[in-house]
Protein backbone atom coordinates (compact mmCIF):
# COMPACT_ATOMS: atom_id res chain seq x y z
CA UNK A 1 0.00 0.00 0.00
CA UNK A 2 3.08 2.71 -0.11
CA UNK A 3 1.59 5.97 -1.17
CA UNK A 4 -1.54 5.27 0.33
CA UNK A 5 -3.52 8.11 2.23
CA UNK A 6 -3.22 6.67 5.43
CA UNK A 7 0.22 5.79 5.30
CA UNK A 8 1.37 8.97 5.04
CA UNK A 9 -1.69 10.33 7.58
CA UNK A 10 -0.34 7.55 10.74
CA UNK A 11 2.77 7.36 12.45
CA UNK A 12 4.59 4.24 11.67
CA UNK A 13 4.00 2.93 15.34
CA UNK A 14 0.64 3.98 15.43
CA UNK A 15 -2.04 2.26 18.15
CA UNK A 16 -5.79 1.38 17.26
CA UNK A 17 -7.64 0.69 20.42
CA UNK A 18 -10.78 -1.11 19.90
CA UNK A 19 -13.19 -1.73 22.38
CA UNK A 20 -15.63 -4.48 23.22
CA UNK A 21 -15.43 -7.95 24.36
CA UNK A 22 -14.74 -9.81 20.82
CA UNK A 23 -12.14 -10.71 17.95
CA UNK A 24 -12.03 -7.36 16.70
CA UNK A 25 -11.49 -5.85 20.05
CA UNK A 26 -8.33 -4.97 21.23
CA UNK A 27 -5.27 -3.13 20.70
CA UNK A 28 -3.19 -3.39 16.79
CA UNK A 29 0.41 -1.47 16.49
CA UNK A 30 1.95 -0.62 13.42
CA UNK A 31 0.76 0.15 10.17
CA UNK A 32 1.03 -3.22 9.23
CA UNK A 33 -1.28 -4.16 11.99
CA UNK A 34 -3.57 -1.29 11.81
CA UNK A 35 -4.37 -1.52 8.16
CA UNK A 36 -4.66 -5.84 8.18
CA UNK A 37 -7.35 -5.39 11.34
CA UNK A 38 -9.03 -2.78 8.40
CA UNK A 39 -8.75 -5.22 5.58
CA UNK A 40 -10.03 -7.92 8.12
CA UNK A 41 -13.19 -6.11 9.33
CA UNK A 42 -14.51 -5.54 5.25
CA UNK A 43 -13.64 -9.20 4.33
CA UNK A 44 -15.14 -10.68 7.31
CA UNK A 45 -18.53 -9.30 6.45
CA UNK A 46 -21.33 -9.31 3.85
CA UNK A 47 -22.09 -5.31 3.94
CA UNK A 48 -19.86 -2.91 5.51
CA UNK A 49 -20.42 0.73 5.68
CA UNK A 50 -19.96 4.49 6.89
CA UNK A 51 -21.28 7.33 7.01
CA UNK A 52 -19.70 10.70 8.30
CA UNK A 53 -21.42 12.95 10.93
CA UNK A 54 -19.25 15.16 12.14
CA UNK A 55 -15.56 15.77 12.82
CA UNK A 56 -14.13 17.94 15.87
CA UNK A 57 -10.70 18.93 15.59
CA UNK A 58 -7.44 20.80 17.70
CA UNK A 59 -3.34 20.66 17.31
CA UNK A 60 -3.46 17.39 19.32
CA UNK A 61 -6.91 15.53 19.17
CA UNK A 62 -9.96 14.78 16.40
CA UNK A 63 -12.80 12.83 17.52
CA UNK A 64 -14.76 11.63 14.13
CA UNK A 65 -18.39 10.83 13.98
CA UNK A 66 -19.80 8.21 12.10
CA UNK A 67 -22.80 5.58 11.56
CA UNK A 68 -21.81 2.53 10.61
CA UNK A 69 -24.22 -0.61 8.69
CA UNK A 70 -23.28 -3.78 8.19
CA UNK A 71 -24.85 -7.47 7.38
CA UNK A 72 -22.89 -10.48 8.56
CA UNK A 73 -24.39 -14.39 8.47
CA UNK A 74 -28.04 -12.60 9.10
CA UNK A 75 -26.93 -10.32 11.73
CA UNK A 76 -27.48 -6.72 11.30
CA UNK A 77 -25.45 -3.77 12.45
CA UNK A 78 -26.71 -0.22 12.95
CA UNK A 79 -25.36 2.05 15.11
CA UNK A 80 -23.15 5.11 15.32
CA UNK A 81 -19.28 5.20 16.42
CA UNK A 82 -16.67 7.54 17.54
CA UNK A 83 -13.01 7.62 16.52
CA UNK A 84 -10.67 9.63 18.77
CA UNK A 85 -7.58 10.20 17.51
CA UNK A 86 -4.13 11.74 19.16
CA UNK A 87 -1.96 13.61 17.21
CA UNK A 88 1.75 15.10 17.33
CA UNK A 89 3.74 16.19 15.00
CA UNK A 90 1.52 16.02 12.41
CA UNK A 91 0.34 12.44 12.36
CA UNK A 92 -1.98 10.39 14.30
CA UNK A 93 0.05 8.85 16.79
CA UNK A 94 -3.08 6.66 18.21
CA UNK A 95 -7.01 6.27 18.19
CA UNK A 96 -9.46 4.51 19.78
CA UNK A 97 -12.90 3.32 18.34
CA UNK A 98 -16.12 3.73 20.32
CA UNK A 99 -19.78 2.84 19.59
CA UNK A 100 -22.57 3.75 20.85
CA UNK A 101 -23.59 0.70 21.48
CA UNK A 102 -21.37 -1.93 22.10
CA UNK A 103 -23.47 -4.86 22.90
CA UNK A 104 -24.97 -4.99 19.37
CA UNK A 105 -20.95 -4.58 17.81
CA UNK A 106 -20.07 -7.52 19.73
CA UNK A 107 -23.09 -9.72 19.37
CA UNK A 108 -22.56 -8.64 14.97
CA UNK A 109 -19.39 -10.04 15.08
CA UNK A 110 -19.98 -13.10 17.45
C-alpha cells in the first residue's frame, strides 16, 4: 500500500484501540497491523459501511463521527461510532474506536 492516504496520515507505530469484548477488540500497532485489522473487518462481512457525521478537531486531538451498517451471516449492524484520535507532530500517533452501542458490535461479530 506505499503511497496510500493513510500511510502517510499515521505514524509508523501507530495504536488502534478497539473496544468491546470480541475478535475485533483490542489493541493493533503498526501500520502493518492497523491496516490488516481494516482489511479484516470488510472481508469478514457481507455489507460494511460508513457514514460521516461530524468531525471535531485541535493541534493534538480529532474525535470523528460516524454511523456505521453492516450485514454479517443474518446479523445486522446499525449504530453510530466515535473515533478519537491523538496527534503530534503532524500524524496520528493513536485512536481509539467507540460505539454507541457496544453490545450490538459484539453480538454482529460473534
Amino acid at each position: 500500500m506505499a503511497g496510500h492516504l493513510l500511510e502517510r496520515l499515521f505514524a509508523p507505530d501507530v495504536v488502534w484501540h478497539a473496544s468491546g469484548r470480541g475478535r475485533w477488540s483490542g489493541v493493533r500497532k503498526g501500520l502493518d497491523a492497523v491496516f490488516e485489522y481494516l482489511s479484516a473487518l470488510g472481508e469478514a462481512s457481507d455489507q460494511f459501511s460508513s457514514e460521516l457525521q461530524d468531525v471535531l478537531v485541535s493541534e493534538t486531538r480529532a474525535a470523528v463521527f460516524f454511523h456505521v451498517s453492516g450485514r454479517r451471516e443474518g446479523k445486522v449492524l446499525d449504530t453510530d461510532f466515535i473515533l478519537i484520535f491523538e496527534i503530534a507532530d503532524g500524524l496520528i500517533r493513536s485512536l481509539s474506536s467507540v460505539p454507541r452501542d457496544q453490545l450490538a458490535v459484539d453480538e454482529f461479530w460473534a
